[in-house]
Protein backbone atom coordinates (compact mmCIF):
# COMPACT_ATOMS: atom_id res chain seq x y z
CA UNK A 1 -95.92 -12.48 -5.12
CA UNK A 2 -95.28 -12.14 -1.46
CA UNK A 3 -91.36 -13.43 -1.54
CA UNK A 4 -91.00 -10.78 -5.08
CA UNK A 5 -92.60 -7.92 -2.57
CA UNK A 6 -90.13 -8.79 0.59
CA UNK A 7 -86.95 -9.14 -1.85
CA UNK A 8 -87.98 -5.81 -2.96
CA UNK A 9 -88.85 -4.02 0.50
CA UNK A 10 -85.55 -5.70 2.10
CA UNK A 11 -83.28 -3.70 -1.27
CA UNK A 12 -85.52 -0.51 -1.27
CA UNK A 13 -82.50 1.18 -0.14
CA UNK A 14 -79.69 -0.14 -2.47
CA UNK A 15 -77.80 2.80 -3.68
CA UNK A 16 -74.79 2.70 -6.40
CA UNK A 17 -72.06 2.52 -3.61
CA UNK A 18 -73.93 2.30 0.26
CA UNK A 19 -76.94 2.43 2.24
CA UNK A 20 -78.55 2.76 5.77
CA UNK A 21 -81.65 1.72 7.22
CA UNK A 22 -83.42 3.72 9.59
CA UNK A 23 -83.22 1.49 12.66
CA UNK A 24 -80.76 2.35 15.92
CA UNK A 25 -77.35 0.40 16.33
CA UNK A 26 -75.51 -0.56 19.55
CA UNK A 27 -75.78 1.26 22.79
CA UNK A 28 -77.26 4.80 22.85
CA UNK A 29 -79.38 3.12 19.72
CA UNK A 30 -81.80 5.89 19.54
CA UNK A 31 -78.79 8.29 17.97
CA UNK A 32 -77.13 5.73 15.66
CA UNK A 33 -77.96 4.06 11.98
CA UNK A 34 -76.29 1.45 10.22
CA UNK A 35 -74.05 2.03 7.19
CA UNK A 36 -72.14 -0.38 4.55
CA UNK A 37 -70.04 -0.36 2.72
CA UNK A 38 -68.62 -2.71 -0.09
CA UNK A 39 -64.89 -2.50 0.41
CA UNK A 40 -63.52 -5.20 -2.46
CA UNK A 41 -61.86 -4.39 -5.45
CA UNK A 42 -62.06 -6.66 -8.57
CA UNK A 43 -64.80 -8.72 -7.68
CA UNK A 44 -66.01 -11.55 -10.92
CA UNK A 45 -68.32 -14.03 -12.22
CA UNK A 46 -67.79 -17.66 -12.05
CA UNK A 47 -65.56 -18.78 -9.44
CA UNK A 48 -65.53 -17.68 -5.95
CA UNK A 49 -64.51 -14.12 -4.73
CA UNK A 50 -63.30 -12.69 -1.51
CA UNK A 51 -66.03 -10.50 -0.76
CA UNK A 52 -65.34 -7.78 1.77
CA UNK A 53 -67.65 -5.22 3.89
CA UNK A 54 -66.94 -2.42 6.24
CA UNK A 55 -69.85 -1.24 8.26
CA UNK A 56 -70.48 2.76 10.19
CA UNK A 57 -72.63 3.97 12.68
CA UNK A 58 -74.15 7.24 11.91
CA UNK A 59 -71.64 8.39 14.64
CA UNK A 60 -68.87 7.36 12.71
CA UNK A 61 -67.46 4.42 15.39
CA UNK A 62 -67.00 1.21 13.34
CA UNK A 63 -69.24 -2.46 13.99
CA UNK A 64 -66.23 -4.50 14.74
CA UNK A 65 -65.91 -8.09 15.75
CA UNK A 66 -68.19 -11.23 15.78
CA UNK A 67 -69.68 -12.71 12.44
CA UNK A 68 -72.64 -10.73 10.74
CA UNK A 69 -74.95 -12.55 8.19
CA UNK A 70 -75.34 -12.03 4.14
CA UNK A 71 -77.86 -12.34 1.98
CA UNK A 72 -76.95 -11.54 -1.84
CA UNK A 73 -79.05 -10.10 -4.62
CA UNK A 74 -78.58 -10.05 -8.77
CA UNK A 75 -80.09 -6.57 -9.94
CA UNK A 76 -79.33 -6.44 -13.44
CA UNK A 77 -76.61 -6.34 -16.15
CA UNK A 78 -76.49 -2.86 -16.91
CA UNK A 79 -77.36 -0.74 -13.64
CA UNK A 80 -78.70 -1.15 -9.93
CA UNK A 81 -81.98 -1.11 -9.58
CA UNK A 82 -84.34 -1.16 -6.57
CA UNK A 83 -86.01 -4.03 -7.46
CA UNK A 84 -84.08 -7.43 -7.58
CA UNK A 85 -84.21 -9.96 -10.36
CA UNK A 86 -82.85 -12.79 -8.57
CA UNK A 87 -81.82 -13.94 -5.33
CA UNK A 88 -78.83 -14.90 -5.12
CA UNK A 89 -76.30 -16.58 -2.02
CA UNK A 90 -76.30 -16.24 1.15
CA UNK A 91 -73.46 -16.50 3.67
CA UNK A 92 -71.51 -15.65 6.73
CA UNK A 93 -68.91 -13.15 6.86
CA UNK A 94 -66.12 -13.16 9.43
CA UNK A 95 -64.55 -10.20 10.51
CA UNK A 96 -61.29 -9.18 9.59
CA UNK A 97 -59.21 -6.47 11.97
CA UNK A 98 -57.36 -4.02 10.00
CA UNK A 99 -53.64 -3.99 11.57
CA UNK A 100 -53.32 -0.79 14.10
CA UNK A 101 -51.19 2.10 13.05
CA UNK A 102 -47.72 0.34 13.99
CA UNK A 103 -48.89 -2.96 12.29
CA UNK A 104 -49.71 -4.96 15.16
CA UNK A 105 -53.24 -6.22 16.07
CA UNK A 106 -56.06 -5.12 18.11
CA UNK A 107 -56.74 -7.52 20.81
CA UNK A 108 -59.93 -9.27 19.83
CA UNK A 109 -63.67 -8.53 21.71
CA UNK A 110 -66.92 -10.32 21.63
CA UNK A 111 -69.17 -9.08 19.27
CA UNK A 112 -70.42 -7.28 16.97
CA UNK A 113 -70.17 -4.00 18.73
CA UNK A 114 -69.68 -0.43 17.66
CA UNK A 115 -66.27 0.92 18.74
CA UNK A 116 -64.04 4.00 18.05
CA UNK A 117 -61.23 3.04 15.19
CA UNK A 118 -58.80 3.05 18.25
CA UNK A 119 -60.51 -0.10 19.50
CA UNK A 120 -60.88 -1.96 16.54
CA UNK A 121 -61.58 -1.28 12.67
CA UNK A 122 -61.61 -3.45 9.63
CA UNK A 123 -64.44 -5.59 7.64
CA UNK A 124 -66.22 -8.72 6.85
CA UNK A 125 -65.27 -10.96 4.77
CA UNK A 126 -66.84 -14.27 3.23
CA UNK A 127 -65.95 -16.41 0.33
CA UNK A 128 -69.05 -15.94 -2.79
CA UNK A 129 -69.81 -17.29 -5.97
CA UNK A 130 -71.70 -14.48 -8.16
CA UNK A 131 -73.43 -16.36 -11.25
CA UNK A 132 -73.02 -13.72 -13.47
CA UNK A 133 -71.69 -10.49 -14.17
CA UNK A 134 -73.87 -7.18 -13.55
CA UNK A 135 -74.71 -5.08 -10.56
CA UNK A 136 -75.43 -7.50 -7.39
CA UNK A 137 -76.68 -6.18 -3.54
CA UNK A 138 -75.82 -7.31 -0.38
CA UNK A 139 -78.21 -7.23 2.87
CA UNK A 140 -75.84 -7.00 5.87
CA UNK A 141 -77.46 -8.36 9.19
CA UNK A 142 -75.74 -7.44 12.33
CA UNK A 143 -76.66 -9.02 15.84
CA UNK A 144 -75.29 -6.72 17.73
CA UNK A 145 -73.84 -8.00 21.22
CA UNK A 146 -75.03 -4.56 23.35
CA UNK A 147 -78.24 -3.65 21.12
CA UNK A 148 -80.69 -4.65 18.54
CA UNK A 149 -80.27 -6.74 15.84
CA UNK A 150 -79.87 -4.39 12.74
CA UNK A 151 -79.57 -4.53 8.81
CA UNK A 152 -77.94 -2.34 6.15
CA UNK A 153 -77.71 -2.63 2.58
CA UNK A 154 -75.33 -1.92 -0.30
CA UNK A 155 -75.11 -2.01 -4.42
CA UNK A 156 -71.66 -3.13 -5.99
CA UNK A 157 -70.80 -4.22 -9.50
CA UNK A 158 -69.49 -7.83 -10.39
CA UNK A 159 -67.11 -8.19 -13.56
CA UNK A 160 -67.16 -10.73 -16.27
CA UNK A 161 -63.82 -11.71 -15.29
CA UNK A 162 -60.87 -10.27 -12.89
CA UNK A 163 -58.83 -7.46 -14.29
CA UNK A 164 -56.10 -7.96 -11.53
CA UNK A 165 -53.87 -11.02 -11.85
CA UNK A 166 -55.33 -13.43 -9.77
CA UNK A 167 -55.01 -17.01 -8.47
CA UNK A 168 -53.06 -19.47 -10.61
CA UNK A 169 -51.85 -16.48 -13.03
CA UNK A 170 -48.35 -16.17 -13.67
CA UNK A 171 -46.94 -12.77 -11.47
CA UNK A 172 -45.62 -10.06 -13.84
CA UNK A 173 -42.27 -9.67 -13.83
CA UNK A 174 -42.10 -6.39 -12.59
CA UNK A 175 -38.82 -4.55 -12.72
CA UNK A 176 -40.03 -2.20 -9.37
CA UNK A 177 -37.81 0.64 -8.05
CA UNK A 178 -35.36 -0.71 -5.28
CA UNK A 179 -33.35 1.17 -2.73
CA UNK A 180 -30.49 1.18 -5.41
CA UNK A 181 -32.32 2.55 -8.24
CA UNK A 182 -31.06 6.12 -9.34
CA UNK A 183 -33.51 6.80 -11.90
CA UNK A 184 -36.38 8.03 -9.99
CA UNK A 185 -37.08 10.22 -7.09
CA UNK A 186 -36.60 8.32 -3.17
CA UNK A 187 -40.33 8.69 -2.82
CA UNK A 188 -41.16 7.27 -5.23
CA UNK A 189 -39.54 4.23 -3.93
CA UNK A 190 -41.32 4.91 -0.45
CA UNK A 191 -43.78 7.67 -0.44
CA UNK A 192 -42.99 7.42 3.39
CA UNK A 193 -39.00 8.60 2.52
CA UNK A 194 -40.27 12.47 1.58
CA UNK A 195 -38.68 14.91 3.84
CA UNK A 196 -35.70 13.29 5.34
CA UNK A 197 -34.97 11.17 2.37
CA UNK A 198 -34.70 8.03 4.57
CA UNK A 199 -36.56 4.81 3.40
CA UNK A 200 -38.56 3.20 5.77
CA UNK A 201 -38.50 -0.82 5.68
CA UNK A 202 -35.11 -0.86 3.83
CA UNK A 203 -35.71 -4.76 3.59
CA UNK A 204 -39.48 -4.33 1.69
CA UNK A 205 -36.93 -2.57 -0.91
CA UNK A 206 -34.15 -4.59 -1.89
CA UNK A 207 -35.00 -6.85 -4.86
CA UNK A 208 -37.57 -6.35 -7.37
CA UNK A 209 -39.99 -9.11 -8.15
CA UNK A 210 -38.44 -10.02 -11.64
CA UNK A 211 -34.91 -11.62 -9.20
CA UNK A 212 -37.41 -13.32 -6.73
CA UNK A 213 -38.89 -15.11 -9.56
CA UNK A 214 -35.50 -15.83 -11.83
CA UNK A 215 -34.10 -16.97 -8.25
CA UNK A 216 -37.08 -19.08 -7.21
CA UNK A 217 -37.80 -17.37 -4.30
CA UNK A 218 -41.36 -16.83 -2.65
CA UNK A 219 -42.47 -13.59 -2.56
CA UNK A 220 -44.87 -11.27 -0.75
CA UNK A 221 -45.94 -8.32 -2.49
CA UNK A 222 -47.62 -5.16 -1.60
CA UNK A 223 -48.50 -2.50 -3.04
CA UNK A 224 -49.51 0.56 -1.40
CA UNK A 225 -49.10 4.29 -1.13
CA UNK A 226 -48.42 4.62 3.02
CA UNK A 227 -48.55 8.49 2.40
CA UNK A 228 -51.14 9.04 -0.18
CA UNK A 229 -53.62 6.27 0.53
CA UNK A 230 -57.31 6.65 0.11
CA UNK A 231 -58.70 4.38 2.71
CA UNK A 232 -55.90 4.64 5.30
CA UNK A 233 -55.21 1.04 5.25
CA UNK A 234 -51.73 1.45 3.53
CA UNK A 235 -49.69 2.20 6.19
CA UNK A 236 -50.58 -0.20 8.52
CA UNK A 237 -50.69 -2.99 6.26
CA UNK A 238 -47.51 -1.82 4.92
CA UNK A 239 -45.93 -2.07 8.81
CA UNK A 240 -47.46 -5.45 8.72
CA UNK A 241 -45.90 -7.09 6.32
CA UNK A 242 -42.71 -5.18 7.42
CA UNK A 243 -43.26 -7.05 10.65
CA UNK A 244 -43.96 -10.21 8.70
CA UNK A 245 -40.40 -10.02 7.09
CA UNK A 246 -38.96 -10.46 10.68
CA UNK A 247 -40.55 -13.73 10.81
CA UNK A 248 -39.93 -15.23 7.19
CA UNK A 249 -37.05 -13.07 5.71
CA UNK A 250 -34.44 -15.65 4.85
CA UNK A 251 -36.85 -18.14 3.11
CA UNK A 252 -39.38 -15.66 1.36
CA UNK A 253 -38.50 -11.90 -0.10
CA UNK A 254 -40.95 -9.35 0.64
CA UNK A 255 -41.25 -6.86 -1.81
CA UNK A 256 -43.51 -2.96 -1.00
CA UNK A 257 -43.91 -1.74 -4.39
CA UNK A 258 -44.66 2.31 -4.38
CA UNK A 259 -48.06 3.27 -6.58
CA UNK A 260 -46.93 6.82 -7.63
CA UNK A 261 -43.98 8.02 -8.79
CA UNK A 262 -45.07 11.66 -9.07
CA UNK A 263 -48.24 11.98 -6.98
CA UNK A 264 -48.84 15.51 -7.69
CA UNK A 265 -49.07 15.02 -11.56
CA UNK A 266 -50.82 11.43 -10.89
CA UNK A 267 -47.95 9.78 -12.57
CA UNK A 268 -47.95 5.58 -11.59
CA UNK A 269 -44.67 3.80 -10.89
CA UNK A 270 -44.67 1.68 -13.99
CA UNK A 271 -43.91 -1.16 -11.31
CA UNK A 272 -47.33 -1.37 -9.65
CA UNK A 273 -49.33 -0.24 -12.96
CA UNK A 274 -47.77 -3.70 -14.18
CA UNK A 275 -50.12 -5.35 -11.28
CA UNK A 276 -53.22 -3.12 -10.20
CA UNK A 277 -53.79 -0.69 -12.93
CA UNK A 278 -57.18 -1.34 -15.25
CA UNK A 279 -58.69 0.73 -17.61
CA UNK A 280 -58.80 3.99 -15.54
CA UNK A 281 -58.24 3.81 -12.12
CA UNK A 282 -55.69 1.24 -9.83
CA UNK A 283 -57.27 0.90 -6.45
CA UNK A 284 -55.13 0.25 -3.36
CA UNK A 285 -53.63 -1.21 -0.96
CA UNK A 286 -52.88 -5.25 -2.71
CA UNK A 287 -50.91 -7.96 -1.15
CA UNK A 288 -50.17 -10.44 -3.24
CA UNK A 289 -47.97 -13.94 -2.45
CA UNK A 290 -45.81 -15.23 -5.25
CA UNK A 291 -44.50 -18.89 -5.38
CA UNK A 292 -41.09 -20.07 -6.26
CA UNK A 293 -42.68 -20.83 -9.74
CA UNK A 294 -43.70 -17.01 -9.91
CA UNK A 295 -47.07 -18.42 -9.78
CA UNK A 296 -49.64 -16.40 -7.40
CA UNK A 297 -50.98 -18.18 -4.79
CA UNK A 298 -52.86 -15.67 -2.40
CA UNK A 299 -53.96 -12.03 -3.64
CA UNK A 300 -55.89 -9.92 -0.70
CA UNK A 301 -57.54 -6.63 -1.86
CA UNK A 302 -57.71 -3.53 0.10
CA UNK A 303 -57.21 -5.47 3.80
CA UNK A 304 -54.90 -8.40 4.73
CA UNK A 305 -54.47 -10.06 8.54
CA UNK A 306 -51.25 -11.26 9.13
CA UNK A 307 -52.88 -14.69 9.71
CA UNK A 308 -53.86 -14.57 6.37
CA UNK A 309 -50.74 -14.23 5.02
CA UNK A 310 -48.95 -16.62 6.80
CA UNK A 311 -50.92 -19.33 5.86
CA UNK A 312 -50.33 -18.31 1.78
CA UNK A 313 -46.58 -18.31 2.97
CA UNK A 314 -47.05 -21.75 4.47
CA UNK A 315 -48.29 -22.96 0.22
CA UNK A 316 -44.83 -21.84 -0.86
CA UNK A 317 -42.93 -23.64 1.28
C-alpha cells in the first residue's frame, strides 16, 4: 500500500501534455517552478525509443546542460490517469543542445542550470523500452548545479507501433522538389526563398532522394519548414545540416525536403507527406540518414546534434 500511495502522490500532477510542481528552480528559486515537456514524436511499444524532454522555468529560461534522472510510469490503454497502474523504467537522460540560430553550437556549461535560450536550449534525451502501448508518465528529476534539487512531471501517449519509417525500413523513394523543378512555387522548395526568390542551401536542393538511392549514395534527410516551424527548431537544424554538407558533401547527398507547398491553404509537399505524414497531422522538424541500400539507418525527431549525425554518417560508409 505505501509504494501504490507514493507512485500515486509522485504523478498527482500528470496532465495530457505537461506539468509543474510547486517547488523553486535554480537561483532566485523562490520565483521559479519547474515545467516539462515531452518533446518526441512517434514514440512505440516493443523496442527501444528515443525519448526526448525539454524542461521551463516558470520564467521562461530553459534547464540546460548536465544529465537529469527518469522515472517512467504505465497509466492505462485508453487515457491518462492520475493514478498509475504500473511502474515502469527508469533511466538517465543526457542533454542534447539544440544548434544556435546560424547552426553552430553553444559552448557547453556544467549543469543543470536555468539559462536564457541565448545561452543554451534543447532537451533530454535517453534510450526506453515502453512494454506496451497506452498513455505512459515521466517524473523528471533535476539536480540543479546553483539550487535545489527539483522534479516535474509529464503525460505522453505510446503507439502500438511507429507510424514514421523507422530503423531498418526501406526509405521512400520520394520524388521531392529540387532547385530545377518548375512545377511548383520556389517556396515551396525552401520556405526560406519567399521574398527574394533566392534558395538558401542550394546544395540541400539538388537531387531528390529517389537518385541518391538508384545511385547508391548515402543520404541525409531533413525535413523541415525553416519559415513556418512550430517549435523553432527548423531553422537551425536546417543550417546544421547545411553546415554538415561542408564536411561530407562528395561522399553523402544531403537532401532538405520543404513540408508545405502552399502554407496558407495547409497544402503538404507530396515529398515530405511520403515520410512524416500520419493520419492527421505530420509533426516537424525529422532528420533522417539513408544508406547506400536506401535502407534507414538513423531517424532523429524534432532535435538532432551534429554529433549525432555524424556518427549515423560514419554506418554508411
Amino acid at each position: 500500500m505505501t509504494v501504490v500511495l507514493v507512485i500515486v502522490l509522485m504523478l498527482s500532477g500528470c496532465s495530457s501534455d505537461d506539468s509543474s510542481n510547486n517547488q523553486p528552480a535554480g537561483p532566485d528559486a523562490e520565483t521559479k517552478n519547474l515545467n516539462a515537456q515531452v518533446a518526441s514524436y512517434d514514440l512505440a511499444a516493443g523496442g527501444k525509443s528515443r525519448f526526448i524532454v525539454g524542461l521551463f522555468t516558470s520564467d521562461e529560461n530553459f534547464v540546460s546542460w548536465g544529465r537529469v534522472d527518469l522515472e517512467f510510469f504505465y497509466l492505462g490503454r485508453n487515457e491518462a490517469s492520475n493514478a498509475p497502474e504500473e511502474v515502469g523504467p527508469t533511466g538517465e537522460g543526457r542533454f542534447l543542445p539544440v544548434p544556435d540560430s546560424g547552426g553552430g553550437e553553444f559552448q557547453p556549461r556544467e549543469g543543470p542550470i536555468a539559462v536564457p535560450a541565448s545561452e543554451g536550449r534543447g532537451v533530454y534525451e535517453a534510450l526506453v523500452k515502453f512494454a506496451k502501448p497506452g498513455f505512459w508518465g515521466v517524473r523528471v528529476t533535476v539536480d540543479f548545479k546553483d539550487g535545489p534539487t527539483q522534479t516535474a512531471d509529464a503525460s505522453f501517449a505510446v503507439l502500438p507501433q511507429h507510424e514514421v519509417p523507422t530503423l531498418g525500413d526501406q526509405a521512400p523513394r520520394t520524388e521531392n522538389l529540387t532547385i530545377d523543378s518548375s512545377d511548383a512555387p520556389i517556396e515551396a522548395v525552401d520556405s526560406r526563398a519567399q521574398g527574394d526568390g533566392d534558395v538558401p542551401d542550394p546544395e540541400l536542393h539538388e537531387s531528390t532522394v529517389a537518385d541518391s538511392i538508384r545511385k547508391g549514395r548515402p543520404a541525409v534527410i531533413v525535413i523541415s519548414t525553416p519559415v513556418y516551424c512550430v517549435s523553432r527548431f527548423c531553422g537551425p537544424i536546417t543550417d546544421m545540416v547545411a553546415s554538415l554538407s561542408k564536411e561530407f558533401g562528395q561522399s553523402v547527398d544531403f537532401i532538405h525536403i520543404e513540408v508545405w507547398r502552399n502554407f496558407e491553404k495547409q497544402v503538404l509537399n507530396k515529398g515530405a507527406a511520403d515520410w512524416i505524414y500520419r493520419g492527421e497531422s505530420a509533426a516537424e522538424p525529422w532528420v533522417f540518414v539513408v544508406d547506400g541500400d536506401g535502407v534507414i539507418v538513423e531517424r532523429l525527431d524534432n532535435v538532432a546534434t551534429a554529433d549525432e549525425i555524424r556518427a549515423a554518417i560514419e554506418k554508411t560508409m
